[in-house]
PDB file of N, CA and C in Angstrom:
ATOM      1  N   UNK A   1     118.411  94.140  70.187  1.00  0.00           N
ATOM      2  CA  UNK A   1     117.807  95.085  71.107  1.00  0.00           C
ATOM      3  C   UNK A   1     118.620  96.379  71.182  1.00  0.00           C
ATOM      4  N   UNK A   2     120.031  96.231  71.152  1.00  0.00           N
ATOM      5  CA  UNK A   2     121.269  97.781  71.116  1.00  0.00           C
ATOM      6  C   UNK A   2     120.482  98.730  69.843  1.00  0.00           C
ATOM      7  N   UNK A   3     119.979  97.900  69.207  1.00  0.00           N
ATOM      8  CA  UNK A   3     119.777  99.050  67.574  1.00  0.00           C
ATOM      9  C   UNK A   3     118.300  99.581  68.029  1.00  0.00           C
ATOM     10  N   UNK A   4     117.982  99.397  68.624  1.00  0.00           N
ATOM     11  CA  UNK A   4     116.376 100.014  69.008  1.00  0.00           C
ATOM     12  C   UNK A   4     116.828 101.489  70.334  1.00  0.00           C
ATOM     13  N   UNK A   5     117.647 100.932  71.056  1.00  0.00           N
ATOM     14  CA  UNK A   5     118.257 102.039  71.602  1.00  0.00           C
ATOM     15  C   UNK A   5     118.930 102.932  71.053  1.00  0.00           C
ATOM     16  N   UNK A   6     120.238 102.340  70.183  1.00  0.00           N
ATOM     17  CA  UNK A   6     120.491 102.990  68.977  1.00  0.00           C
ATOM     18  C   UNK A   6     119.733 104.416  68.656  1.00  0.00           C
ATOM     19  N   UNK A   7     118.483 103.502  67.806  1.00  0.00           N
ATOM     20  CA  UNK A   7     117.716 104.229  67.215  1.00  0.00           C
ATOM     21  C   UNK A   7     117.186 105.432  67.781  1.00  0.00           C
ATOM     22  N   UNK A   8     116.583 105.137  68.740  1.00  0.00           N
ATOM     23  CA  UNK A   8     115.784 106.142  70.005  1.00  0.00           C
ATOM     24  C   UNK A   8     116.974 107.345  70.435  1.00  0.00           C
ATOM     25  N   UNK A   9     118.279 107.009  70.981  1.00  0.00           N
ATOM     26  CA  UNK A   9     119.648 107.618  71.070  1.00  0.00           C
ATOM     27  C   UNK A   9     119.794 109.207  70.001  1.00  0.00           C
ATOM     28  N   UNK A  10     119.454 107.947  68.623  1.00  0.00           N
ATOM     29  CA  UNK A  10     119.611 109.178  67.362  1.00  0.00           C
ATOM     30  C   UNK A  10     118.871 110.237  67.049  1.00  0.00           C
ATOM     31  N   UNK A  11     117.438 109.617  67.658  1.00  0.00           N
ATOM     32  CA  UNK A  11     116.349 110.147  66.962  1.00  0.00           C
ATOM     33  C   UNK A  11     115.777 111.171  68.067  1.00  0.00           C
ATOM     34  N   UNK A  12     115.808 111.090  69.386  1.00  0.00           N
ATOM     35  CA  UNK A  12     115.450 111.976  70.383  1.00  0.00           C
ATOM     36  C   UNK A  12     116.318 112.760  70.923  1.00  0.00           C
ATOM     37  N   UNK A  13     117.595 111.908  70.627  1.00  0.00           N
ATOM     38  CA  UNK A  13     119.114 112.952  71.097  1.00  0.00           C
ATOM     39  C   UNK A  13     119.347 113.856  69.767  1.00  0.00           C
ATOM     40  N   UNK A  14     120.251 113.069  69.083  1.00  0.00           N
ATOM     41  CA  UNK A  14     121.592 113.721  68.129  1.00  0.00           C
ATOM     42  C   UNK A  14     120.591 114.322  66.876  1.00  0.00           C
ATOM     43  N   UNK A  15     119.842 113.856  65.903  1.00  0.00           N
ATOM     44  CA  UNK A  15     119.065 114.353  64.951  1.00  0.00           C
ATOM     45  C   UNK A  15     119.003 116.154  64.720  1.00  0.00           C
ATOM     46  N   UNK A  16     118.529 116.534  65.946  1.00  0.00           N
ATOM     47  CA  UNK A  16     117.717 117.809  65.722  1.00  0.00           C
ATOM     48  C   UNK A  16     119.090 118.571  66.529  1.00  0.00           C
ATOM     49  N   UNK A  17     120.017 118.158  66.726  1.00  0.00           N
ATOM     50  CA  UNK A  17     121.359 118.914  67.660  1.00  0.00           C
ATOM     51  C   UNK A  17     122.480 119.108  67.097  1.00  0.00           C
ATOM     52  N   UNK A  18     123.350 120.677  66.919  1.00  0.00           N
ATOM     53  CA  UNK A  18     123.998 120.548  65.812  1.00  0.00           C
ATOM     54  C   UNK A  18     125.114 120.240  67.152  1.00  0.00           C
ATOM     55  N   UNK A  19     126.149 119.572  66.316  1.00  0.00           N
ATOM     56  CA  UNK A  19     127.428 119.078  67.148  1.00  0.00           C
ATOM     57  C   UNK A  19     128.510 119.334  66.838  1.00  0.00           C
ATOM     58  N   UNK A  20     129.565 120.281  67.044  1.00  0.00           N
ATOM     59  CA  UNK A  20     130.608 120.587  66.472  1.00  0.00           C
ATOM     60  C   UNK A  20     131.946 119.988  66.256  1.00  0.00           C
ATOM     61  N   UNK A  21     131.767 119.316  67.544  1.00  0.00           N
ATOM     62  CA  UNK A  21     133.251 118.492  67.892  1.00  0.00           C
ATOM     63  C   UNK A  21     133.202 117.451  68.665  1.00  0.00           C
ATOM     64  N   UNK A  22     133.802 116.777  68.805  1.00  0.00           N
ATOM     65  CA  UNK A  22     133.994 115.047  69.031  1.00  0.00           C
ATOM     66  C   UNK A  22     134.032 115.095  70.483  1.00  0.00           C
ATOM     67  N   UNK A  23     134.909 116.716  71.733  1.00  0.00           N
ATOM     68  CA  UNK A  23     134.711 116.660  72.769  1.00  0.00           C
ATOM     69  C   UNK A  23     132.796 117.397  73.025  1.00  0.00           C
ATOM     70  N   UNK A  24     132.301 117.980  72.506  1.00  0.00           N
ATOM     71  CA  UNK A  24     131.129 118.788  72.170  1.00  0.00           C
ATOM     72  C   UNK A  24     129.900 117.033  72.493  1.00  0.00           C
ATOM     73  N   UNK A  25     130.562 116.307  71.290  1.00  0.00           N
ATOM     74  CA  UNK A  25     129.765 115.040  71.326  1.00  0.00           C
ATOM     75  C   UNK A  25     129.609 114.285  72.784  1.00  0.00           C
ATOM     76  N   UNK A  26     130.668 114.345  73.089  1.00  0.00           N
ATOM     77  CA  UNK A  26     130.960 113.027  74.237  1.00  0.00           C
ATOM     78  C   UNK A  26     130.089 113.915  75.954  1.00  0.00           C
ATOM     79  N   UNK A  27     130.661 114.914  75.996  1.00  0.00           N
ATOM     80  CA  UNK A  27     129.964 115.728  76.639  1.00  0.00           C
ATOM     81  C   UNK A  27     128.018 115.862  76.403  1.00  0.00           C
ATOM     82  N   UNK A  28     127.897 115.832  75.576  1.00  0.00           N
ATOM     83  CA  UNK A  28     126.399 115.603  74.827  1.00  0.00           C
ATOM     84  C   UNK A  28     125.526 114.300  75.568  1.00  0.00           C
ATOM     85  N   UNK A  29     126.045 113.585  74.930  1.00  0.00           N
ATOM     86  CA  UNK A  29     125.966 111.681  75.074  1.00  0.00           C
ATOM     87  C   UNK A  29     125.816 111.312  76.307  1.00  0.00           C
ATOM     88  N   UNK A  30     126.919 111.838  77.335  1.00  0.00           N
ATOM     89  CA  UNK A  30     126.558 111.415  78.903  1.00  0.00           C
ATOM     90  C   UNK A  30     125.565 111.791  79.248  1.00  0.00           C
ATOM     91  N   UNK A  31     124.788 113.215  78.587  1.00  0.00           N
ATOM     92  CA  UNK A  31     123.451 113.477  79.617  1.00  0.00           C
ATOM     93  C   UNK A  31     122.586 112.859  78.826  1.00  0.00           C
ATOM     94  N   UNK A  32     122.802 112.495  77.702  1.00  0.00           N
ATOM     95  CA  UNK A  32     121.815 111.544  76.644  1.00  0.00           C
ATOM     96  C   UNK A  32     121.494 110.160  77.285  1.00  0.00           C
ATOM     97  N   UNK A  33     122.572 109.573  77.307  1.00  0.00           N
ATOM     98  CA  UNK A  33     122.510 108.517  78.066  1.00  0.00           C
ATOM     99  C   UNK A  33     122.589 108.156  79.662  1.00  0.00           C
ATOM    100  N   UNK A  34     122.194 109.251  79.948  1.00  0.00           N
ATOM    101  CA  UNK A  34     121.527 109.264  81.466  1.00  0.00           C
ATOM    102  C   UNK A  34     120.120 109.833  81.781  1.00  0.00           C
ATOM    103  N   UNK A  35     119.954 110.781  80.717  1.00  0.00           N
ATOM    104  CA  UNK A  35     118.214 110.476  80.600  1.00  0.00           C
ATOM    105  C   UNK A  35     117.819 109.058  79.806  1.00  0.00           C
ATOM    106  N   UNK A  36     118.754 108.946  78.543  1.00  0.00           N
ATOM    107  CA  UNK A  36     117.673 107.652  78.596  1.00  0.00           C
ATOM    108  C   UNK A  36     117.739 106.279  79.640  1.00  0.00           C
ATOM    109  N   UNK A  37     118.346 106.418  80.477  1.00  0.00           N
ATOM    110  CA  UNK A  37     118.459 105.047  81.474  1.00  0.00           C
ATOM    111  C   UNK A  37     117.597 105.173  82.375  1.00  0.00           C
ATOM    112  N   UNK A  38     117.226 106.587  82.484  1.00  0.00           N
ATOM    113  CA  UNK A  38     116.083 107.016  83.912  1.00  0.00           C
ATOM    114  C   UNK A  38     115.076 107.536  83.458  1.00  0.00           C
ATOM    115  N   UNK A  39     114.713 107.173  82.174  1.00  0.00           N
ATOM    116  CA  UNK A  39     113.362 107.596  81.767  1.00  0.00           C
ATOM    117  C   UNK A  39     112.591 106.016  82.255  1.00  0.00           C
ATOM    118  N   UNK A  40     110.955 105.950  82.731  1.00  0.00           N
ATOM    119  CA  UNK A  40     110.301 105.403  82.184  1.00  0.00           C
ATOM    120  C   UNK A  40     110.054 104.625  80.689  1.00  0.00           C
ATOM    121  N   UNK A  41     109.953 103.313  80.570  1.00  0.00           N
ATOM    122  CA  UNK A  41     109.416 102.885  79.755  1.00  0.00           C
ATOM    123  C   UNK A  41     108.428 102.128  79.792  1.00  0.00           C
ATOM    124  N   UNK A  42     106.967 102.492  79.080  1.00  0.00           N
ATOM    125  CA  UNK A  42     106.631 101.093  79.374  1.00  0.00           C
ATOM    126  C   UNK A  42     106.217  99.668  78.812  1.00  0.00           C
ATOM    127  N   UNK A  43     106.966  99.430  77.689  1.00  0.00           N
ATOM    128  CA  UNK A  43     107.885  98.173  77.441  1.00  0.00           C
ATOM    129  C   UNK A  43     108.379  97.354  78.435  1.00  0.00           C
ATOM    130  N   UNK A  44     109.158  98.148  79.443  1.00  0.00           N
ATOM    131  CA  UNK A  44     109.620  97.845  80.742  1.00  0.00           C
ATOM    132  C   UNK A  44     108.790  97.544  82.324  1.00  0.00           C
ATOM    133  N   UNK A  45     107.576  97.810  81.767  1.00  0.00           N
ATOM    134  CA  UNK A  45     106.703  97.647  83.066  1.00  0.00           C
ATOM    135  C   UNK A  45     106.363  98.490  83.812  1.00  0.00           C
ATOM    136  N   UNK A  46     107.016  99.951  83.260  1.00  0.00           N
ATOM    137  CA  UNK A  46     107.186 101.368  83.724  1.00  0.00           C
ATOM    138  C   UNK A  46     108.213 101.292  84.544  1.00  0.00           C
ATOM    139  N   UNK A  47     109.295 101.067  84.336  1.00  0.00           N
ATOM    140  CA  UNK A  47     110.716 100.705  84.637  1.00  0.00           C
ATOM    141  C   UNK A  47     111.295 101.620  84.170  1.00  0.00           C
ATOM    142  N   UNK A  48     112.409 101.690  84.721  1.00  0.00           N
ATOM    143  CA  UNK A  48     114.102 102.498  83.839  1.00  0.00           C
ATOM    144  C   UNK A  48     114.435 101.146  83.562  1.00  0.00           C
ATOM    145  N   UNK A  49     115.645 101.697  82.580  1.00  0.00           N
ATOM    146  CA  UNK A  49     116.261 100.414  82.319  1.00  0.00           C
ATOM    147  C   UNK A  49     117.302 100.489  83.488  1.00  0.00           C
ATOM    148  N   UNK A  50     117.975 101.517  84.376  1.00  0.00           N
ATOM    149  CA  UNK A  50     118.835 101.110  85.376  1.00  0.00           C
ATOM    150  C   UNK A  50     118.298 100.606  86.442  1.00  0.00           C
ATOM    151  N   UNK A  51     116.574 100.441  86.905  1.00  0.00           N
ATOM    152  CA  UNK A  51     115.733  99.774  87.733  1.00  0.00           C
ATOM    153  C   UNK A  51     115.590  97.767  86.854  1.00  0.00           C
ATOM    154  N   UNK A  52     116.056  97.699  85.875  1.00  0.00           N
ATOM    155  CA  UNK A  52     115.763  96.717  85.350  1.00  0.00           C
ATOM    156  C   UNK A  52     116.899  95.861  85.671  1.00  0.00           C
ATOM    157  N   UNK A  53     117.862  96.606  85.316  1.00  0.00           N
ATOM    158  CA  UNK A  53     119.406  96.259  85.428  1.00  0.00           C
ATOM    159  C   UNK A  53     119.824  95.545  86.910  1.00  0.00           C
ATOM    160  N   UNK A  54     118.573  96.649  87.967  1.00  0.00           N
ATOM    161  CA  UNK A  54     118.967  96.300  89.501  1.00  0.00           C
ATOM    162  C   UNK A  54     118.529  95.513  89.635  1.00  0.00           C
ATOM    163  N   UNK A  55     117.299  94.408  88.919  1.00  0.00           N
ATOM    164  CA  UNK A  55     116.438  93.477  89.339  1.00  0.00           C
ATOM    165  C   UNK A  55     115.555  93.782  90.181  1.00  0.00           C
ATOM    166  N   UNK A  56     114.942  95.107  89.654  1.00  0.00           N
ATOM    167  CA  UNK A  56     113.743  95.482  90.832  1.00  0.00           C
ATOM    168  C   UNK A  56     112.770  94.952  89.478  1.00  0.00           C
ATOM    169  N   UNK A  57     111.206  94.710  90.106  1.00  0.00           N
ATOM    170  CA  UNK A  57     110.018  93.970  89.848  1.00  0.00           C
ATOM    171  C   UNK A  57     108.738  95.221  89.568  1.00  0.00           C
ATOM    172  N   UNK A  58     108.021  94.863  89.091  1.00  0.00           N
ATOM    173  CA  UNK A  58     107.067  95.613  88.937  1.00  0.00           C
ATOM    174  C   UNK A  58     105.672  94.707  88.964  1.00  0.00           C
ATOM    175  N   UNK A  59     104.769  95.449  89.639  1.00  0.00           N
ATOM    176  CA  UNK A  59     103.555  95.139  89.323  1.00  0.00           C
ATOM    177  C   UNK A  59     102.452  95.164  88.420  1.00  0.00           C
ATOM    178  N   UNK A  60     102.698  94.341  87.565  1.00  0.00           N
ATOM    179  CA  UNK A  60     101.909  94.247  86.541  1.00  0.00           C
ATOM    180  C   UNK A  60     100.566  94.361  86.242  1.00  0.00           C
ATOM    181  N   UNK A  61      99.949  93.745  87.277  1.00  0.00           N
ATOM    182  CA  UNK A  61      98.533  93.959  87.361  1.00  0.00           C
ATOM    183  C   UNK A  61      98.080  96.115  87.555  1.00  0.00           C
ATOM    184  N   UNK A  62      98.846  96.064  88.384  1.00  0.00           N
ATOM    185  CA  UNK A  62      98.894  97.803  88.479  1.00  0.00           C
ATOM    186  C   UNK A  62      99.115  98.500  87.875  1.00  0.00           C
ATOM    187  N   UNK A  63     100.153  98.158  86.738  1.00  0.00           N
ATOM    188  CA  UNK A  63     100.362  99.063  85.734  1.00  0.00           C
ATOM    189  C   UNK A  63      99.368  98.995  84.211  1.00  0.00           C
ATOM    190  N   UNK A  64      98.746  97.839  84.460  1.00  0.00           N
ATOM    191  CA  UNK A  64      98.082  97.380  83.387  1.00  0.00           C
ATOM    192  C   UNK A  64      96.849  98.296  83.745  1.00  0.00           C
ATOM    193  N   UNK A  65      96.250  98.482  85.277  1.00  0.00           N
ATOM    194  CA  UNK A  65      94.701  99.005  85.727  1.00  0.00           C
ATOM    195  C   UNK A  65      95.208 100.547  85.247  1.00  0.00           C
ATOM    196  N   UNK A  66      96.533 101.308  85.537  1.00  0.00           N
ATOM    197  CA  UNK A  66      96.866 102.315  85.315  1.00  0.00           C
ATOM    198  C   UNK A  66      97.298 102.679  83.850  1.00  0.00           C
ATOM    199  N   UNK A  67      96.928 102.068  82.862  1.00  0.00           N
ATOM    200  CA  UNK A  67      97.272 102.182  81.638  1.00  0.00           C
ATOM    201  C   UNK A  67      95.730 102.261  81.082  1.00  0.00           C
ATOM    202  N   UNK A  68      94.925 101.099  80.918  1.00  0.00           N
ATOM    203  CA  UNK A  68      93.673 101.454  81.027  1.00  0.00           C
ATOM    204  C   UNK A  68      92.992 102.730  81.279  1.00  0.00           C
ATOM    205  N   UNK A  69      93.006 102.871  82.491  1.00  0.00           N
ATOM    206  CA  UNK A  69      92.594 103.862  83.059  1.00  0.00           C
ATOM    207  C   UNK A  69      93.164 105.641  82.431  1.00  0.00           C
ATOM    208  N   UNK A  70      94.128 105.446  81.929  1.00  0.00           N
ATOM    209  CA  UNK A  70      94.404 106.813  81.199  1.00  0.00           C
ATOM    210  C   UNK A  70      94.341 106.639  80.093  1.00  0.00           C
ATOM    211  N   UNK A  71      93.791 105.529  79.248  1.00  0.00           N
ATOM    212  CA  UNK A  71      93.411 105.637  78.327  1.00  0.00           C
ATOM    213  C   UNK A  71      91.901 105.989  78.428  1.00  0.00           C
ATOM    214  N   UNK A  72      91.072 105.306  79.194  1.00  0.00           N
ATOM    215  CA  UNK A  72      89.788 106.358  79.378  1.00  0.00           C
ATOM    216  C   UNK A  72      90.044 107.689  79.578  1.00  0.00           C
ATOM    217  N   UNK A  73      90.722 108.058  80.430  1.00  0.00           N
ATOM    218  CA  UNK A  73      90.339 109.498  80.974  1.00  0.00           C
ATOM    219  C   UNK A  73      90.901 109.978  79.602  1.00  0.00           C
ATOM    220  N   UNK A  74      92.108 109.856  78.537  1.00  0.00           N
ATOM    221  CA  UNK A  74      92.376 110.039  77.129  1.00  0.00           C
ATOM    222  C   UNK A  74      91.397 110.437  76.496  1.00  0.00           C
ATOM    223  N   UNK A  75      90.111 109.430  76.298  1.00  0.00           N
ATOM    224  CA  UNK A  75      89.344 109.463  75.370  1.00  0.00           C
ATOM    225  C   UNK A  75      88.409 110.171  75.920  1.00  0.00           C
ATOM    226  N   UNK A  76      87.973 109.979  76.931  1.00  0.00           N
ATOM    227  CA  UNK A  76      86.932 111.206  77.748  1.00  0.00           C
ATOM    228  C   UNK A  76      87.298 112.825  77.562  1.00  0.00           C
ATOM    229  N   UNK A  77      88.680 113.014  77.966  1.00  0.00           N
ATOM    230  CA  UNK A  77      88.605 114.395  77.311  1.00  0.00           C
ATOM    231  C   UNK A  77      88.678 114.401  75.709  1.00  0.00           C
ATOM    232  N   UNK A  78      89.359 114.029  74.752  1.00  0.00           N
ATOM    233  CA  UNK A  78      89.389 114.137  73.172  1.00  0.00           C
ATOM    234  C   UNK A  78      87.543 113.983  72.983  1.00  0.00           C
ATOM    235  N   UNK A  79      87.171 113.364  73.688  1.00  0.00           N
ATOM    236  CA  UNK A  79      85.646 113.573  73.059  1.00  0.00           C
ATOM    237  C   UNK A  79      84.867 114.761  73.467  1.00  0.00           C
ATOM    238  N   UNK A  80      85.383 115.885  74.468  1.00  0.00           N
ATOM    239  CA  UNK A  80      84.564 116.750  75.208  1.00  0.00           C
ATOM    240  C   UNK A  80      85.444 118.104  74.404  1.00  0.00           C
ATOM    241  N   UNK A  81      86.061 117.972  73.295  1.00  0.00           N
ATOM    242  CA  UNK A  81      87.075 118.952  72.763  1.00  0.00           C
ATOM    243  C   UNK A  81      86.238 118.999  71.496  1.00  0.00           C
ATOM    244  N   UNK A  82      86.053 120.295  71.096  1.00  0.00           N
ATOM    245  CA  UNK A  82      85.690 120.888  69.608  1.00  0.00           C
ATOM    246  C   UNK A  82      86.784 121.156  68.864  1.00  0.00           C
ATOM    247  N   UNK A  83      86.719 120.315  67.428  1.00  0.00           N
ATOM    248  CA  UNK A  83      87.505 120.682  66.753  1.00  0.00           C
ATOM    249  C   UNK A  83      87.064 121.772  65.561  1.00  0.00           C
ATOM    250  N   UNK A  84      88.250 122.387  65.181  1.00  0.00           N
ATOM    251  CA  UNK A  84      88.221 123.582  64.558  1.00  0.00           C
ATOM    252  C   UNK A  84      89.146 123.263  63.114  1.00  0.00           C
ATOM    253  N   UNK A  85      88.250 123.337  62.170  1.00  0.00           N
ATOM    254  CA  UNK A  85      88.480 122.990  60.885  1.00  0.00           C
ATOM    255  C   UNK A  85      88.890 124.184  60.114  1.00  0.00           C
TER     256      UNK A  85
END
């Protein structure tokens, strides 16, 4: 599971960021890894992972009606949009 964070770490943080120096890095990384602990996931149930960590709960049934549900309203607008070729 570390290499999937890992991954996400590399690929939304460090990738596209040029980094000069090792204090440059570490300075970097803390706000890296404090957005990713307080982002939403929802893998997680629409959790942080530091809400996961606390043993807080989520409602599943709710997040499931609210996932649904923006996937309609998703497809309702993409279908009311002209595309331009």
């Amino acid at each position: 599971m570390i290499e999937a964070t890992n991954k996400q770490l590399k690929y939304r943080f460090l990738y596209h960021k040029t980094i000069t120096s090792f204090d440059d890095l570490k300075i970097y990384m803390q706000s890296a890894v404090q957005d990713y602990n307080n982002r939403p996931y929802h893998a997680l149930g629409g959790q942080t992972p530091l809400e996961v960590l606390a043993g807080s709960t989520t409602n599943y049934k709710i997040l499931k009606a609210d996932s649904i549900n923006a996937r309609t309203v998703r497809k309702q607008y993409n279908q009311q949009q002209c595309c331009i070729a």
